[in-house]
Protein backbone atom coordinates (compact mmCIF):
# COMPACT_ATOMS: atom_id res chain seq x y z
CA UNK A 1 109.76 109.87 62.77
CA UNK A 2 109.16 110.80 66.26
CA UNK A 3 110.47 107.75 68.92
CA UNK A 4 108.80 107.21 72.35
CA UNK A 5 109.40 105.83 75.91
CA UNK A 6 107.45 105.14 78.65
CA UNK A 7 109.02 106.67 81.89
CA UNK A 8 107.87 105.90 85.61
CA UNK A 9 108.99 107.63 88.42
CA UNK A 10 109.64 105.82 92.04
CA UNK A 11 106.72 106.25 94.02
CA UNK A 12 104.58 107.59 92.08
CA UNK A 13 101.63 106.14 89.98
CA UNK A 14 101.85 107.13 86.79
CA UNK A 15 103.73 106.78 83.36
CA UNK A 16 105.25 109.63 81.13
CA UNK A 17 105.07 109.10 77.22
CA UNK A 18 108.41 111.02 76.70
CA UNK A 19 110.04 111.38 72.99
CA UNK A 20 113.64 110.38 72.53
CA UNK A 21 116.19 111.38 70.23
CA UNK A 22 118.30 108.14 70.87
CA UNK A 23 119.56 105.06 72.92
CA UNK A 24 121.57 102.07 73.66
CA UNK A 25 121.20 99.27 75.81
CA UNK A 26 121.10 100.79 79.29
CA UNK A 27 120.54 104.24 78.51
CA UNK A 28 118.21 106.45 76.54
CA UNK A 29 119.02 110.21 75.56
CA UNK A 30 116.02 112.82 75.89
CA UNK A 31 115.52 116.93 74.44
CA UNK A 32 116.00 118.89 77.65
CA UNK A 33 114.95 121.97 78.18
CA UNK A 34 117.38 123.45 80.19
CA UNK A 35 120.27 121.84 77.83
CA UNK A 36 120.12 120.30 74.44
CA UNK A 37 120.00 117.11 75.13
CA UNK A 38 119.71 114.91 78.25
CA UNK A 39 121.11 110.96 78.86
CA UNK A 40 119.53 108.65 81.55
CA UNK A 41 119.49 105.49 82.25
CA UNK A 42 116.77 103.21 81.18
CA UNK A 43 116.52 101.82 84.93
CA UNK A 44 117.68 103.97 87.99
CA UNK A 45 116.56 104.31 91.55
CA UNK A 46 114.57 107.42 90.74
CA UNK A 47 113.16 106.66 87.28
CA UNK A 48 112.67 103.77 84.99
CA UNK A 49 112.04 103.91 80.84
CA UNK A 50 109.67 101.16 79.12
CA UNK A 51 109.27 100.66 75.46
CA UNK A 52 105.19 99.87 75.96
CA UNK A 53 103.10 101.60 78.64
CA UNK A 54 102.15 97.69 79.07
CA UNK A 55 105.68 97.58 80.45
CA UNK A 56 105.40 100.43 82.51
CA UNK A 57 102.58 99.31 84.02
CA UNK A 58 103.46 95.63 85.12
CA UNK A 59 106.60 97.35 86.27
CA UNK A 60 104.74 99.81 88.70
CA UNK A 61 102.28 96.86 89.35
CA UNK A 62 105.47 95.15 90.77
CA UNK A 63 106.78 97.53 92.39
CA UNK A 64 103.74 98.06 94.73
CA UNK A 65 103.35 94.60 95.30
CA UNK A 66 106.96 94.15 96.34
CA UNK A 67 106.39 97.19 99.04
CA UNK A 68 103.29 95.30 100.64
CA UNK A 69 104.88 92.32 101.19
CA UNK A 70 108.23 94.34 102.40
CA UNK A 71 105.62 96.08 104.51
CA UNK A 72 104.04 92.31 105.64
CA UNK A 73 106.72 91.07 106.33
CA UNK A 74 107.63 94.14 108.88
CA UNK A 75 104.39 94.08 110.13
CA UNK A 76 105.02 90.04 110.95
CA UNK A 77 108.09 91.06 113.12
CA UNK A 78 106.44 93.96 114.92
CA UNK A 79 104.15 91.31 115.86
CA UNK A 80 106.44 88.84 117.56
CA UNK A 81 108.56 91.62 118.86
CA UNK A 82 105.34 92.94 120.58
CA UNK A 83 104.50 89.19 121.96
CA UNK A 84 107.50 88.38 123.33
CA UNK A 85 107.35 91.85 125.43
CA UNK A 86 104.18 90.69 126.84
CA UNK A 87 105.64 87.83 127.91
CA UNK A 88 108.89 89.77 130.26
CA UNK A 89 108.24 89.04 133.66
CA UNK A 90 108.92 91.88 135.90
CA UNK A 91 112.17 91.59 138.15
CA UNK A 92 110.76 91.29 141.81
């Protein structure tokens, strides 16, 4: 019986259906083609590994939403940095 994951890659928008041959808790082990077998962890910095594309999706979902407010928030601070320039009186 053939075993899937769902793997999403950081920033990009869209999700792998990969087959595994195993896994445990934190890591999942994949058929490579360049050796026989390949172990990665279910969530890294680079990519992450779902059990339902479902999963996978809410994850990317979150992801995105967690950059736009990361990118509010920046945006916010530009802002005041930007008005309180404005406001620097010139020595005489």
């Amino acid at each position: 019986m053939k075993k899937y994951k769902y793997r999403t890659f950081v920033g990009a928008s869209h999700i792998d259906k990969v087959e595994f041959i195993s896994e445990t808790k934190h890591t999942v082990t994949l058929h490579s083609t360049v050796y026989s077998t390949q172990r990665h962890n279910k969530r890294s910095s680079y990519q992450n590994y779902f059990d339902t594309p479902e999963d996978a999706k809410a994850f990317l979902i979150r992801e995105a939403e967690k950059k736009i407010e990361r990118a509010e928030s920046s945006l916010r601070y530009a802002q005041a940095q930007l008005r309180e320039a404005k406001k620097v009186e010139l020595p005489p």
